[in-house]
PDB file of N, CA and C in Angstrom:
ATOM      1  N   UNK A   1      19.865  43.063 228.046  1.00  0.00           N
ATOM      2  CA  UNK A   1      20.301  41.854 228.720  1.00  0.00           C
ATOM      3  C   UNK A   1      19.189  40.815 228.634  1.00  0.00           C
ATOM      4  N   UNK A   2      19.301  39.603 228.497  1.00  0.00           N
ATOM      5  CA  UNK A   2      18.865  38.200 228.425  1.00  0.00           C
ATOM      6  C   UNK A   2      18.893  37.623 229.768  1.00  0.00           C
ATOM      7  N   UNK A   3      18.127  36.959 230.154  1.00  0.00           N
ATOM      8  CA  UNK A   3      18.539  36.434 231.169  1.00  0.00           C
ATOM      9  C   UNK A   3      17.899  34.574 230.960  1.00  0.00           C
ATOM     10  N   UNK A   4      18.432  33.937 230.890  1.00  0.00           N
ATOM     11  CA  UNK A   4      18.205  32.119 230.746  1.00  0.00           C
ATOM     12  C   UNK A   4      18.428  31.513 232.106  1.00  0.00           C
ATOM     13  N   UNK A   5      17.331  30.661 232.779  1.00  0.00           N
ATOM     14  CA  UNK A   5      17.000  29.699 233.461  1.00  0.00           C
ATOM     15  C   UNK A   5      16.445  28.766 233.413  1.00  0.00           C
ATOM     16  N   UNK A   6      18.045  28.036 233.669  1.00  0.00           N
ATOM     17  CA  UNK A   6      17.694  26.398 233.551  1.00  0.00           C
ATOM     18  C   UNK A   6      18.094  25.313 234.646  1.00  0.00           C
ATOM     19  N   UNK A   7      16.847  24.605 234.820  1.00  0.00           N
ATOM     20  CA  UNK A   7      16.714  23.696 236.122  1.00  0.00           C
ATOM     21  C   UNK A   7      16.909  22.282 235.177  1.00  0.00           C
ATOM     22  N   UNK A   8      18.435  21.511 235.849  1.00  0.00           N
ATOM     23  CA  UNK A   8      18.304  20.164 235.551  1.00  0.00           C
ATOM     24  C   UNK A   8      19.733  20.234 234.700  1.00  0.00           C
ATOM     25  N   UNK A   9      20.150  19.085 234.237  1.00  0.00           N
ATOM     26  CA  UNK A   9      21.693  18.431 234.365  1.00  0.00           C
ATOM     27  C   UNK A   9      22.084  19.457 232.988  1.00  0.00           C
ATOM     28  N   UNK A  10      23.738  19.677 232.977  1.00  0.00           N
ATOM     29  CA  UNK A  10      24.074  20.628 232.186  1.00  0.00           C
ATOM     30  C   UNK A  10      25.479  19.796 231.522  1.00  0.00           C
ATOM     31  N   UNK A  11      25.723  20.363 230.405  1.00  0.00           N
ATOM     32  CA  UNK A  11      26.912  19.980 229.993  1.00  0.00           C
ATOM     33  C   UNK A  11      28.447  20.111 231.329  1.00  0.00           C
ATOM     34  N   UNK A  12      29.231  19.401 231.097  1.00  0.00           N
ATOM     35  CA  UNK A  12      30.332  19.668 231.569  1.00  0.00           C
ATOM     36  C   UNK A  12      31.538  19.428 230.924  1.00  0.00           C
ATOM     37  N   UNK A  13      32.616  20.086 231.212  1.00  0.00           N
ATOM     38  CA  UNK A  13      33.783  19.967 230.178  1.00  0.00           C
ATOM     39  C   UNK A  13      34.534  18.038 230.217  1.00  0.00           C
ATOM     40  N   UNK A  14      33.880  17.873 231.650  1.00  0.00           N
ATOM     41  CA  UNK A  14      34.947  16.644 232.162  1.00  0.00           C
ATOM     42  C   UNK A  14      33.984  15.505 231.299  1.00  0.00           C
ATOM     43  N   UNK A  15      32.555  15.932 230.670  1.00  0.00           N
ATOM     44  CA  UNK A  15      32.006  15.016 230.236  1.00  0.00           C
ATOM     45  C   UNK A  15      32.741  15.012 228.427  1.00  0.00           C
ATOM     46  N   UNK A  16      32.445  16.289 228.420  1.00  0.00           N
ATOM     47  CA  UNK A  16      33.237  16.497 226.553  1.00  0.00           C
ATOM     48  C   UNK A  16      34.593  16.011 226.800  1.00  0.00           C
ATOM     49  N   UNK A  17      35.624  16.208 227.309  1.00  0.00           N
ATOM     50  CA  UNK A  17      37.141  15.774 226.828  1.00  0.00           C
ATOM     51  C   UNK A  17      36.477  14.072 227.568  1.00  0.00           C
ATOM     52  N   UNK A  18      35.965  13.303 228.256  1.00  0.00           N
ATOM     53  CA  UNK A  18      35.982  11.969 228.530  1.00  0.00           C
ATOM     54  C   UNK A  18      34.983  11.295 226.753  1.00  0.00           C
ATOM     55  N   UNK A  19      34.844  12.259 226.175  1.00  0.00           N
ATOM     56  CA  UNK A  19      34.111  11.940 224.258  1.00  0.00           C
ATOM     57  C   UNK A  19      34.543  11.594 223.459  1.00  0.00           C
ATOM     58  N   UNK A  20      34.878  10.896 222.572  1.00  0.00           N
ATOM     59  CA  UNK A  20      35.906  11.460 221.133  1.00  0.00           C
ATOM     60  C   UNK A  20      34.558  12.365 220.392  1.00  0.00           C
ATOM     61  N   UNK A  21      35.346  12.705 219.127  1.00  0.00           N
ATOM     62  CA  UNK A  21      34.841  13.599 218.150  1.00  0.00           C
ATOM     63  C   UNK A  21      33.605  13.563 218.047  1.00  0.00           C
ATOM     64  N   UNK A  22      32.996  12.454 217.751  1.00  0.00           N
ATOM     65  CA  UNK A  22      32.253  11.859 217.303  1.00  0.00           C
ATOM     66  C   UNK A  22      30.798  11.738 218.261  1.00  0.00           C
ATOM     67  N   UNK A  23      31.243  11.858 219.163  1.00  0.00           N
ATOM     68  CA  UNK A  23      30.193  11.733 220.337  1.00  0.00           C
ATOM     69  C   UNK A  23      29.869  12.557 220.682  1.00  0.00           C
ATOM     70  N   UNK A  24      31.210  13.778 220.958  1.00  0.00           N
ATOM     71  CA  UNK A  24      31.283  15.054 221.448  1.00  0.00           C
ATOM     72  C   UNK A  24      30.112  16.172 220.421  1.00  0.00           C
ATOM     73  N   UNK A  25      30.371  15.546 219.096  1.00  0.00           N
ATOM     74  CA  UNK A  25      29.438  16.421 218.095  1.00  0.00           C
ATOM     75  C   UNK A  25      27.962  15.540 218.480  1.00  0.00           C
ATOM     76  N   UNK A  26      27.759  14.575 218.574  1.00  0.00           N
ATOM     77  CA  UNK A  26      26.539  14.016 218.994  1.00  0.00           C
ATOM     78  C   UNK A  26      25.803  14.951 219.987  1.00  0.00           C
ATOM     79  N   UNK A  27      26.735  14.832 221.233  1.00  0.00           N
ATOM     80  CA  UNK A  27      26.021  15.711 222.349  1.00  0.00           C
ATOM     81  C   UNK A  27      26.023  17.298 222.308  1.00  0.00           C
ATOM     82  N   UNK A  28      26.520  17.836 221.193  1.00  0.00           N
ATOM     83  CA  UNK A  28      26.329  19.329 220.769  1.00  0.00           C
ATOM     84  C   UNK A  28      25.294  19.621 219.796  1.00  0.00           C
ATOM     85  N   UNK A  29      25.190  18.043 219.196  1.00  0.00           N
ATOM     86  CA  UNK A  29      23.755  18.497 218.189  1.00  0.00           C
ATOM     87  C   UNK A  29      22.438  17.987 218.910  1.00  0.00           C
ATOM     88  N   UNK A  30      22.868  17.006 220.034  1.00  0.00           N
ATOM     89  CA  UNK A  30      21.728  17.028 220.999  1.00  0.00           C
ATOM     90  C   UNK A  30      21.369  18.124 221.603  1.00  0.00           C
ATOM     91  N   UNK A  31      21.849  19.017 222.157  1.00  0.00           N
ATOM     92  CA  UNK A  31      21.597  20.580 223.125  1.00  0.00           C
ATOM     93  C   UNK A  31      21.067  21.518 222.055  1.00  0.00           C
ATOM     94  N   UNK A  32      21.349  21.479 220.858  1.00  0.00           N
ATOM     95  CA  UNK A  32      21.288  22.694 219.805  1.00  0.00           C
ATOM     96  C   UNK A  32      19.720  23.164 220.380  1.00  0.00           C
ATOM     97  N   UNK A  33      18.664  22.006 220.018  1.00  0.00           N
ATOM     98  CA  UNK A  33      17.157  22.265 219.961  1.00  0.00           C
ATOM     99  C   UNK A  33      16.883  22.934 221.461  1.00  0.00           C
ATOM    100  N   UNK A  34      17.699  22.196 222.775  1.00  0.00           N
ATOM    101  CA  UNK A  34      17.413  22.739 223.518  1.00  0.00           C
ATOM    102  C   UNK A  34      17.909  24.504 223.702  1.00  0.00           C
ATOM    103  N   UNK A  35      18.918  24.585 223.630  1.00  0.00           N
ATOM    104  CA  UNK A  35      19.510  26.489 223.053  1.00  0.00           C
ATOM    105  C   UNK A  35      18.221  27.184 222.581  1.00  0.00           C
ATOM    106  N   UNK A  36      18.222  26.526 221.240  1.00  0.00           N
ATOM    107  CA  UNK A  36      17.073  27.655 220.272  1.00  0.00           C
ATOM    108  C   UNK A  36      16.079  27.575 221.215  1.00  0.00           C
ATOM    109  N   UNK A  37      15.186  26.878 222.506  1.00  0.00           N
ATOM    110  CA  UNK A  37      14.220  27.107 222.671  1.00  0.00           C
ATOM    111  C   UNK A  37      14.470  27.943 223.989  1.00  0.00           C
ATOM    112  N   UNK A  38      15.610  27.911 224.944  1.00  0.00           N
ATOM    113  CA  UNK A  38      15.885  28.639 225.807  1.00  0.00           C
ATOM    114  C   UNK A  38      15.988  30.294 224.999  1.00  0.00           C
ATOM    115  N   UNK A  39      16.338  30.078 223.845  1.00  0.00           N
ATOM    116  CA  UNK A  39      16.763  31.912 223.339  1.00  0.00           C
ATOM    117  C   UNK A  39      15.695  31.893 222.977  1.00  0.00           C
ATOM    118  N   UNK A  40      14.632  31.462 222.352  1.00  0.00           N
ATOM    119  CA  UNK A  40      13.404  31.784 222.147  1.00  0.00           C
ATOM    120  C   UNK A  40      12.804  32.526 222.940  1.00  0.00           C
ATOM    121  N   UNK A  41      12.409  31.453 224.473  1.00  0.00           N
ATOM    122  CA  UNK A  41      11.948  32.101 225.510  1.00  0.00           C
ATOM    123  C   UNK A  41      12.447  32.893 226.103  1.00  0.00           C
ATOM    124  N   UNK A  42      13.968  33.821 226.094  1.00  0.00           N
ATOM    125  CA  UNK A  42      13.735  34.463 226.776  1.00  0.00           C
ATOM    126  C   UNK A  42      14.038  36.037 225.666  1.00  0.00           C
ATOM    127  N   UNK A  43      12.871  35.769 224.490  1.00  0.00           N
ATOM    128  CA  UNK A  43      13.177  36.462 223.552  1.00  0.00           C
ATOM    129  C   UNK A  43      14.338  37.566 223.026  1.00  0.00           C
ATOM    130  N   UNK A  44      15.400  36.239 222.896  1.00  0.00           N
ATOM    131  CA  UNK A  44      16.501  37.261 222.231  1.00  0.00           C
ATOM    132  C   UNK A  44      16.290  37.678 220.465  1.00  0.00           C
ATOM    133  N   UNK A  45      17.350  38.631 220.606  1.00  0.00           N
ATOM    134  CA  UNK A  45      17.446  39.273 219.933  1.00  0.00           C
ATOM    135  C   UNK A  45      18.700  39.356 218.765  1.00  0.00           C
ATOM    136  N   UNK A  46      18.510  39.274 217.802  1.00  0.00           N
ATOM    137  CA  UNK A  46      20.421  39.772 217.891  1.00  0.00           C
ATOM    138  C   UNK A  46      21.269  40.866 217.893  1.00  0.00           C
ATOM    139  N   UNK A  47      22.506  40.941 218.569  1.00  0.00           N
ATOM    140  CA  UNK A  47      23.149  41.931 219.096  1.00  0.00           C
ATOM    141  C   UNK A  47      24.416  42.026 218.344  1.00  0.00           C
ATOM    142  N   UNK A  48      25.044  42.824 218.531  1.00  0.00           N
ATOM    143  CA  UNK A  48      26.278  43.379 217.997  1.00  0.00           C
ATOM    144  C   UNK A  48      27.579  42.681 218.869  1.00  0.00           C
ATOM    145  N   UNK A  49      27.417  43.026 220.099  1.00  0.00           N
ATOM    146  CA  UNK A  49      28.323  42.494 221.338  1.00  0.00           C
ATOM    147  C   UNK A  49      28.032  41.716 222.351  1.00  0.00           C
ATOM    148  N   UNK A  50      28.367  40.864 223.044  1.00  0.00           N
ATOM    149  CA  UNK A  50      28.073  40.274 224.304  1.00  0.00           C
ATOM    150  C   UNK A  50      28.879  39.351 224.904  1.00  0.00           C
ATOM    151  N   UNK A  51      28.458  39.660 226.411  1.00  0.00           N
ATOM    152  CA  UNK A  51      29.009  38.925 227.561  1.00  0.00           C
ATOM    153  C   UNK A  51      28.587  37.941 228.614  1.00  0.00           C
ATOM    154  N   UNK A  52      28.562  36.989 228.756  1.00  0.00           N
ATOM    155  CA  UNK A  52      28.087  36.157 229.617  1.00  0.00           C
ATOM    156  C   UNK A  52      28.456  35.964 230.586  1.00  0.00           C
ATOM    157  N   UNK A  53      27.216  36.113 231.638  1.00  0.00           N
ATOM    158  CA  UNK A  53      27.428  35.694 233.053  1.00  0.00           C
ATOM    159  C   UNK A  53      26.590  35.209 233.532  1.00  0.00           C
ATOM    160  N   UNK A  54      27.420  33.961 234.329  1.00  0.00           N
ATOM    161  CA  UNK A  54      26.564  32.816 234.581  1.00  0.00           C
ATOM    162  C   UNK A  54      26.545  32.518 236.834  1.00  0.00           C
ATOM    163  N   UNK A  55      25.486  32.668 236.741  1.00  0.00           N
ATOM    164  CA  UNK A  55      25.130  31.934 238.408  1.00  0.00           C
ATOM    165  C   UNK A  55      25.027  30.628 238.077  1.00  0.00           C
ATOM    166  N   UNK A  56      25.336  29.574 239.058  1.00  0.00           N
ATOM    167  CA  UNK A  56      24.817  28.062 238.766  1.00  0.00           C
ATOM    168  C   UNK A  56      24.836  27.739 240.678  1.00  0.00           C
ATOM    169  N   UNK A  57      24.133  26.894 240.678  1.00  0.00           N
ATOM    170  CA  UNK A  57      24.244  26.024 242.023  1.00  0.00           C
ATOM    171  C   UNK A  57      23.635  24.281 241.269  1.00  0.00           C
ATOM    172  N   UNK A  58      25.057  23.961 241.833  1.00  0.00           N
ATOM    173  CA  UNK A  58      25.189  22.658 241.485  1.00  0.00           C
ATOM    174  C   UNK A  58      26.357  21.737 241.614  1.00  0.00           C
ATOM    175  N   UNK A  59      26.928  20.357 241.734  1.00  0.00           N
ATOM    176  CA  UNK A  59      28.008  19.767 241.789  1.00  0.00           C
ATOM    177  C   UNK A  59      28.898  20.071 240.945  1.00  0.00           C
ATOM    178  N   UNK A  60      29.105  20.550 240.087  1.00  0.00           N
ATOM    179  CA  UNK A  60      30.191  21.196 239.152  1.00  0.00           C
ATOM    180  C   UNK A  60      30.356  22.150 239.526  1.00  0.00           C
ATOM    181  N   UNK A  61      32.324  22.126 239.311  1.00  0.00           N
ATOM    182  CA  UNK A  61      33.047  23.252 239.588  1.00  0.00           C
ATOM    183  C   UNK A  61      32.489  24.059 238.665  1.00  0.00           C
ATOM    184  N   UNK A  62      33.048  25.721 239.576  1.00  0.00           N
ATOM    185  CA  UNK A  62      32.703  26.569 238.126  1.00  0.00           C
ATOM    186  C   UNK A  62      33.701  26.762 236.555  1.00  0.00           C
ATOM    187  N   UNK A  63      34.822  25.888 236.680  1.00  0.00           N
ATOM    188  CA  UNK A  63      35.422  25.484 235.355  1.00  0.00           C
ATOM    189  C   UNK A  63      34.957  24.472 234.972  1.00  0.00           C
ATOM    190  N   UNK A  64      34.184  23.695 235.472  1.00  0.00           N
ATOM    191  CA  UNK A  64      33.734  22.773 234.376  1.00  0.00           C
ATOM    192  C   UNK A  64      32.397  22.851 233.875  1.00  0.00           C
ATOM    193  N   UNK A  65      31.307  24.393 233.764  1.00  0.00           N
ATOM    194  CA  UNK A  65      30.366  24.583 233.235  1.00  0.00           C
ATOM    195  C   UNK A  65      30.815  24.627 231.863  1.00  0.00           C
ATOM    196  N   UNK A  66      30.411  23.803 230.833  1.00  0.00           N
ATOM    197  CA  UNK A  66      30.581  23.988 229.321  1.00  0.00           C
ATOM    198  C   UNK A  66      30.080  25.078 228.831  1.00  0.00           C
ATOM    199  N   UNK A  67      30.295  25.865 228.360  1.00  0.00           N
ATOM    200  CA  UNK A  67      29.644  27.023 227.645  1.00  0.00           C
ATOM    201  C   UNK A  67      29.941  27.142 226.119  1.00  0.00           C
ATOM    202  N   UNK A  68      30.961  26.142 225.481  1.00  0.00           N
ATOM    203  CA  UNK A  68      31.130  26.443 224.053  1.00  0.00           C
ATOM    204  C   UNK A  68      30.011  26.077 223.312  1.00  0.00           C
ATOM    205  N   UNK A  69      29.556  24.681 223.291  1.00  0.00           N
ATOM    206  CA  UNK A  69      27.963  24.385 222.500  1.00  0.00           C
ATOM    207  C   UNK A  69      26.846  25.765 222.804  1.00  0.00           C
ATOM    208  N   UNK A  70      26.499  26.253 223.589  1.00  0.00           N
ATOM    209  CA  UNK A  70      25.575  27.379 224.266  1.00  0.00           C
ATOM    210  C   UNK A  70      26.355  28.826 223.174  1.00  0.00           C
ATOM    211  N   UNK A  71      27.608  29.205 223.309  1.00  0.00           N
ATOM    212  CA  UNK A  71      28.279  30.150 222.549  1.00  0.00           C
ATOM    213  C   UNK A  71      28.227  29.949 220.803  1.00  0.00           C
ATOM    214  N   UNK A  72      28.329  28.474 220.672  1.00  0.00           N
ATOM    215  CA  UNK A  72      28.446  28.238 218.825  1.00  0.00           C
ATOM    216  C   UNK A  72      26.626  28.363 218.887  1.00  0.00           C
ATOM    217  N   UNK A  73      25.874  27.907 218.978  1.00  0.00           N
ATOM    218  CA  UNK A  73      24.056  28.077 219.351  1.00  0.00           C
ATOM    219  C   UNK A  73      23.886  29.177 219.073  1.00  0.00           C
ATOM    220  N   UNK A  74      24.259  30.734 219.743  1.00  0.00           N
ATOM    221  CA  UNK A  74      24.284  31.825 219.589  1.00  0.00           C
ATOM    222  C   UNK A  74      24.642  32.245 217.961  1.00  0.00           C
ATOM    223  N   UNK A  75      25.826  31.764 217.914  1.00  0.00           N
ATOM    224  CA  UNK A  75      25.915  32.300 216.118  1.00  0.00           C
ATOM    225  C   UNK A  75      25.194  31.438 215.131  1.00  0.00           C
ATOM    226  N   UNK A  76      24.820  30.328 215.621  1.00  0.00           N
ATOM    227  CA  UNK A  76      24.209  29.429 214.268  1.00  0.00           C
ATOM    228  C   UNK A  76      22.855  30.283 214.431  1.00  0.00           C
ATOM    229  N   UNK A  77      22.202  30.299 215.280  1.00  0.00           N
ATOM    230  CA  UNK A  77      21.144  31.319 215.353  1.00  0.00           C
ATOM    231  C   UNK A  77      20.991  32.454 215.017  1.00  0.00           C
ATOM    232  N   UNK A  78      22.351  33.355 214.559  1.00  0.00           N
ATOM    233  CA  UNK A  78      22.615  34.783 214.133  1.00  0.00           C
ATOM    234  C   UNK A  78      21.936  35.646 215.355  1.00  0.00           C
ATOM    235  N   UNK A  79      22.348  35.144 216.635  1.00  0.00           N
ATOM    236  CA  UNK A  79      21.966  36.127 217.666  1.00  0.00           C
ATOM    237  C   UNK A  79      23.408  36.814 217.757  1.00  0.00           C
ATOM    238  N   UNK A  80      24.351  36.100 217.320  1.00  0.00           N
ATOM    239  CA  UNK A  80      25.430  37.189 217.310  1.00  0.00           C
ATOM    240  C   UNK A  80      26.245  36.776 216.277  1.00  0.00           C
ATOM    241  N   UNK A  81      26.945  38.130 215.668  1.00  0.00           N
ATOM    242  CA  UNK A  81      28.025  37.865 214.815  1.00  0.00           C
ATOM    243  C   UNK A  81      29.298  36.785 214.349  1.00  0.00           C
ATOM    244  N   UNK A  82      30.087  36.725 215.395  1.00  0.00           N
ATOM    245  CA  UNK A  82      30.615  35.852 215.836  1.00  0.00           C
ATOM    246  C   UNK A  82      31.282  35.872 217.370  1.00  0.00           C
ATOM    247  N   UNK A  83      31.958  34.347 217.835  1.00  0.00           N
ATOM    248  CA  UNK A  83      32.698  34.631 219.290  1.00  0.00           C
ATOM    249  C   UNK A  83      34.014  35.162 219.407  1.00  0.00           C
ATOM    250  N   UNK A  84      34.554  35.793 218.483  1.00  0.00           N
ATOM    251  CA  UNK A  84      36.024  36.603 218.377  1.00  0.00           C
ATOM    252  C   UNK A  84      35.868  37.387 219.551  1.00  0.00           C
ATOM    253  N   UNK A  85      37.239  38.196 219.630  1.00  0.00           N
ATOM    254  CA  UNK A  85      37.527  39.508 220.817  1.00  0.00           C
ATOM    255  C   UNK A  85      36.651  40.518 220.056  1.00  0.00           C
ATOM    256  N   UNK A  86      36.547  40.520 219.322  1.00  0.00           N
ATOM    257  CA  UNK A  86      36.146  41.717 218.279  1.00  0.00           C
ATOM    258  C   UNK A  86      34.583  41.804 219.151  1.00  0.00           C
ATOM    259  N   UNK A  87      33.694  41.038 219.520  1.00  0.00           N
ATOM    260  CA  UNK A  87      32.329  40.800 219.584  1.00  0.00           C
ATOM    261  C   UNK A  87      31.972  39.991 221.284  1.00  0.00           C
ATOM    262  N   UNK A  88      32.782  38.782 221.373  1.00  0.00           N
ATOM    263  CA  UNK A  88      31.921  38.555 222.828  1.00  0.00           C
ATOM    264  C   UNK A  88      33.588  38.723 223.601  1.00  0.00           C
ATOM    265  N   UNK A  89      32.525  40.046 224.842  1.00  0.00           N
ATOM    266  CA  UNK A  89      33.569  40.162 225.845  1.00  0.00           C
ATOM    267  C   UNK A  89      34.405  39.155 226.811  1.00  0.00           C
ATOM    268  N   UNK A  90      33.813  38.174 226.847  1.00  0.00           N
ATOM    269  CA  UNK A  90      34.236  37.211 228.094  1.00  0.00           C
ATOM    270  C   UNK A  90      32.831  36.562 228.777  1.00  0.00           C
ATOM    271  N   UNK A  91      33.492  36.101 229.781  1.00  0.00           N
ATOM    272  CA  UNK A  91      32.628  34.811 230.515  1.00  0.00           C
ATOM    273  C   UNK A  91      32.599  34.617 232.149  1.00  0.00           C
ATOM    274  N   UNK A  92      31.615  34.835 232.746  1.00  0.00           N
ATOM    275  CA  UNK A  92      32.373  34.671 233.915  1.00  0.00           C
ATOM    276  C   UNK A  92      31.439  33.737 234.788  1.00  0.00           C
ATOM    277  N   UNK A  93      31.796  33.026 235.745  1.00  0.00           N
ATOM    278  CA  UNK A  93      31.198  31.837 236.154  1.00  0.00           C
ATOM    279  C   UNK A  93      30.906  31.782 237.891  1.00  0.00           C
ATOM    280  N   UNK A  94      29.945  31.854 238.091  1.00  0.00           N
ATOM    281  CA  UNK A  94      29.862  32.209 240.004  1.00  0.00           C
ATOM    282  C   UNK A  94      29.059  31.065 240.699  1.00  0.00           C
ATOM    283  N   UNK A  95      29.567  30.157 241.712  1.00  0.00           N
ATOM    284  CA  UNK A  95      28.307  29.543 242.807  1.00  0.00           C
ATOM    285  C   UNK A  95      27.898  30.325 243.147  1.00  0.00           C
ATOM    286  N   UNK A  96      26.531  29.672 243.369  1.00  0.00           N
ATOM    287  CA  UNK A  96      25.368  30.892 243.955  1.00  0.00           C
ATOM    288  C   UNK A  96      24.436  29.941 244.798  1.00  0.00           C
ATOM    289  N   UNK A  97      25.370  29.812 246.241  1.00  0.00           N
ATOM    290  CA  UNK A  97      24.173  28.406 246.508  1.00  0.00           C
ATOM    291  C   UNK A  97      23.147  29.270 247.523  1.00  0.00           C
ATOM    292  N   UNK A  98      21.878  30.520 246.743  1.00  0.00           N
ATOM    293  CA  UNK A  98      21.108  30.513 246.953  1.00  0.00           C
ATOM    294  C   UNK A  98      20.187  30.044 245.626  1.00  0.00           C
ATOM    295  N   UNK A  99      20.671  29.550 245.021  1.00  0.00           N
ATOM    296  CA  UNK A  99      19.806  28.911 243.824  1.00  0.00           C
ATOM    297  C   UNK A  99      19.665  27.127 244.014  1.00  0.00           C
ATOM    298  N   UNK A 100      18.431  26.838 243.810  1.00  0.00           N
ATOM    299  CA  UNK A 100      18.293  25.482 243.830  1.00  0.00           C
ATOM    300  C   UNK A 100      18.977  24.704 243.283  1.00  0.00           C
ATOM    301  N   UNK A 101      19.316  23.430 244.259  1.00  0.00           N
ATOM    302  CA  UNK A 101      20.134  22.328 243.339  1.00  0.00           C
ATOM    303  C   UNK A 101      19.994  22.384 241.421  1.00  0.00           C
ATOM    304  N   UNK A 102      21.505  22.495 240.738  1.00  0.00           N
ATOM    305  CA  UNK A 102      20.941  21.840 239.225  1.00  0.00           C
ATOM    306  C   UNK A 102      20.209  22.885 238.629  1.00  0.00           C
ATOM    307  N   UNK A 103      20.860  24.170 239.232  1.00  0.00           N
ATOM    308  CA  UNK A 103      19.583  25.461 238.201  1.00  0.00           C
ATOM    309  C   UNK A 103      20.916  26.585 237.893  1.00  0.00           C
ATOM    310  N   UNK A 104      20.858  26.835 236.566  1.00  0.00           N
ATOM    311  CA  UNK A 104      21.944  27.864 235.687  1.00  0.00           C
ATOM    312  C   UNK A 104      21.106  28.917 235.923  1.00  0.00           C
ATOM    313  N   UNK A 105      21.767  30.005 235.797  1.00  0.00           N
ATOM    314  CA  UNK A 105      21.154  31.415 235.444  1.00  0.00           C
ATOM    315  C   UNK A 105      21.967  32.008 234.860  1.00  0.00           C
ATOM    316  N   UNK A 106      21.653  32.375 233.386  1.00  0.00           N
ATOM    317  CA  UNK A 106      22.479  32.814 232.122  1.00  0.00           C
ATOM    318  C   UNK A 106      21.943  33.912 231.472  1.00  0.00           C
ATOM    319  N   UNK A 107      23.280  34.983 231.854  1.00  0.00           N
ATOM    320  CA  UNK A 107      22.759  36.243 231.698  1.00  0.00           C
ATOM    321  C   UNK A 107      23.410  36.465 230.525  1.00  0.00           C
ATOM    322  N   UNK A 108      23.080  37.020 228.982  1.00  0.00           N
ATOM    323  CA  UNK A 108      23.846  37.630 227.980  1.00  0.00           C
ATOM    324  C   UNK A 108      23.562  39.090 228.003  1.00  0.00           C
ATOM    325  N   UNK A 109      24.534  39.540 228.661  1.00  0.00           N
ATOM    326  CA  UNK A 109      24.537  40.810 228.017  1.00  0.00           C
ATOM    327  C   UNK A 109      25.282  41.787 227.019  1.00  0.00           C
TER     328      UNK A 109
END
């Protein structure tokens, strides 16, 4: 298991569908650098299978944490195969308001 913590503003879905195409790929190739350096630090690996679970405390619902840019990051990186059923189990998303305002905690396991 991986575990990623991050303090400070995060993607949201209500921000991607308010995008067109064009922007939407803008702000996914903006995050990329940030990804590779979060999987850096928390020296992943690559794996065969995985599942994500996420703590957050913050103004976003827990459906509107973005997780697809963070999931495509993972395979451009070859930390995993691909996001089929075959390979990542699912996703699951929890408030946790014992965590500071604006802080993710992203577990791959």
């Amino acid at each position: 298991m991986y575990t990623i913590t991050w303090t400070g503003a995060w993607l949201s879905w209500n921000t991607m569908l308010s995008k067109n195409r064009w922007q939407r790929a803008k702000l996914m190739e903006d995050w990329k650098p940030l990804y590779r350096k979060m999987f850096a630090d928390a020296g992943m690996k690559p794996m065969k299978n995985f599942t994500i679970v996420i703590r957050y405390w913050s103004r976003m619902d827990a459906d509107n944490v973005y997780m697809k840019a963070f999931i495509d990051s993972l395979r451009a990186e070859h930390l995993v195969p691909n996001d089929d059923k075959r390979y990542f189990g699912g996703i699951s998303c929890t408030p946790d308001p014992t965590l500071k305002h604006n802080t993710y905690v992203i577990s791959v396991i």
